[in-house]
Protein backbone atom coordinates (compact mmCIF):
# COMPACT_ATOMS: atom_id res chain seq x y z
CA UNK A 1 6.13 -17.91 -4.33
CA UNK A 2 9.03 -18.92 -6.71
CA UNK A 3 9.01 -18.28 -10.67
CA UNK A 4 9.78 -21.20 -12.74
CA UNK A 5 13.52 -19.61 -13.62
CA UNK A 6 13.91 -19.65 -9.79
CA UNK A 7 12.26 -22.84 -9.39
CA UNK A 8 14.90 -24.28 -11.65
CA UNK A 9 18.37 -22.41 -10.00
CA UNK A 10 16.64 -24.29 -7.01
CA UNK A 11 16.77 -27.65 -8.46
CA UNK A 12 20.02 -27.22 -10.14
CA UNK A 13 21.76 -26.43 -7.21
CA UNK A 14 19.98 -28.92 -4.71
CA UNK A 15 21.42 -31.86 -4.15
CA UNK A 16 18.28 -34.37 -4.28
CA UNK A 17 18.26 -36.05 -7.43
CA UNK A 18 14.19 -35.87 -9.56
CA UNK A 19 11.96 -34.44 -8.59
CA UNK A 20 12.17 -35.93 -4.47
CA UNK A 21 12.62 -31.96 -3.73
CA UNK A 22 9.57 -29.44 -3.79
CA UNK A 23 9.11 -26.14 -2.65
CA UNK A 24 6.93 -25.49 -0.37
CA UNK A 25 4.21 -22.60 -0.95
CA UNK A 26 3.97 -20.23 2.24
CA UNK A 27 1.53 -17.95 2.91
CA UNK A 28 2.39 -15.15 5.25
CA UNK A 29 -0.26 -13.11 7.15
CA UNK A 30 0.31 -10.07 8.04
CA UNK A 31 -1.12 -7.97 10.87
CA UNK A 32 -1.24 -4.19 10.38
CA UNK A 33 -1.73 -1.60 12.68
CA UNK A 34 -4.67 0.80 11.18
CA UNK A 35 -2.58 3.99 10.33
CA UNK A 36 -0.23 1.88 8.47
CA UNK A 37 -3.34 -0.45 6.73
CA UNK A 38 -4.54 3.19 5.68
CA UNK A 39 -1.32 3.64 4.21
CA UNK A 40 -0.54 1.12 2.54
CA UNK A 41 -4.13 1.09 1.06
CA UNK A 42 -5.18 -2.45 2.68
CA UNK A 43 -7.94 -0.79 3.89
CA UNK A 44 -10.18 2.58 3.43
CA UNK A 45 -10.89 5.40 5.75
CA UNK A 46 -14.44 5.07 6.41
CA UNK A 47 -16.78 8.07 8.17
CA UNK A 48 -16.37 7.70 12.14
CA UNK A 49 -20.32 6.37 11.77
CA UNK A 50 -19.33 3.99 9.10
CA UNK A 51 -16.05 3.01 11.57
CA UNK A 52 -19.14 1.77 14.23
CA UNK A 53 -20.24 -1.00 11.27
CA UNK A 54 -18.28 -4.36 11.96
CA UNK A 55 -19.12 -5.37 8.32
CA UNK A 56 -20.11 -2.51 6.30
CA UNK A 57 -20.09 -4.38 3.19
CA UNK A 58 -23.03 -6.81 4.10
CA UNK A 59 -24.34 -8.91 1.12
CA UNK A 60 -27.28 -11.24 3.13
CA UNK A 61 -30.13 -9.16 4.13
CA UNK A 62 -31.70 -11.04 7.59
CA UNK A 63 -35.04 -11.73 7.59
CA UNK A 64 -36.12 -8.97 10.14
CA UNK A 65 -34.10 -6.71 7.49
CA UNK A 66 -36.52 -7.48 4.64
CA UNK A 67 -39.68 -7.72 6.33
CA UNK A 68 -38.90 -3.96 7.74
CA UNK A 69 -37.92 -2.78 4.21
CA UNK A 70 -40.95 -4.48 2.68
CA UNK A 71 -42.99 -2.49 5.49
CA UNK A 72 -41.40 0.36 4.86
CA UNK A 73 -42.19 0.30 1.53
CA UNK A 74 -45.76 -0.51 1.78
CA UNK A 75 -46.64 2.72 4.26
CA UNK A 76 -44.98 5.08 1.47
């Protein structure tokens, strides 16, 4: 991703005439081994339990979920 000061040394010194030249937006992704994700605070250390949880941070309960917490409620 470009400024708009660098966006315009670009266009000054390209050779296309208007507005024919664009830059293009890139998007990089980047793979990490877990040390250096830890590091580089990507990611958090999580408890070796909480490292067994594919997605810790679930936001949908299933249905089996909810009817178990509604029966656990209920029996206390």
């Amino acid at each position: 991703m470009v400024d708009a000061s660098g966006k315009r040394d670009v266009r000054e010194a390209s050779v296309y005439e208007g507005n024919e030249f664009y830059i293009p937006k890139v998007y990089m992704k980047l793979q990490y081994c877990v040390s250096c994700a830890i590091h580089s605070k990507i990611v958090r250390v999580r408890s070796s339990s909480g490292r067994k949880e594919r997605y810790p941070n679930k936001t949908r309960k299933t249905p089996a979920d909810l009817k178990e917490e509604y029966q656990n409620a209920n029996m206390a």
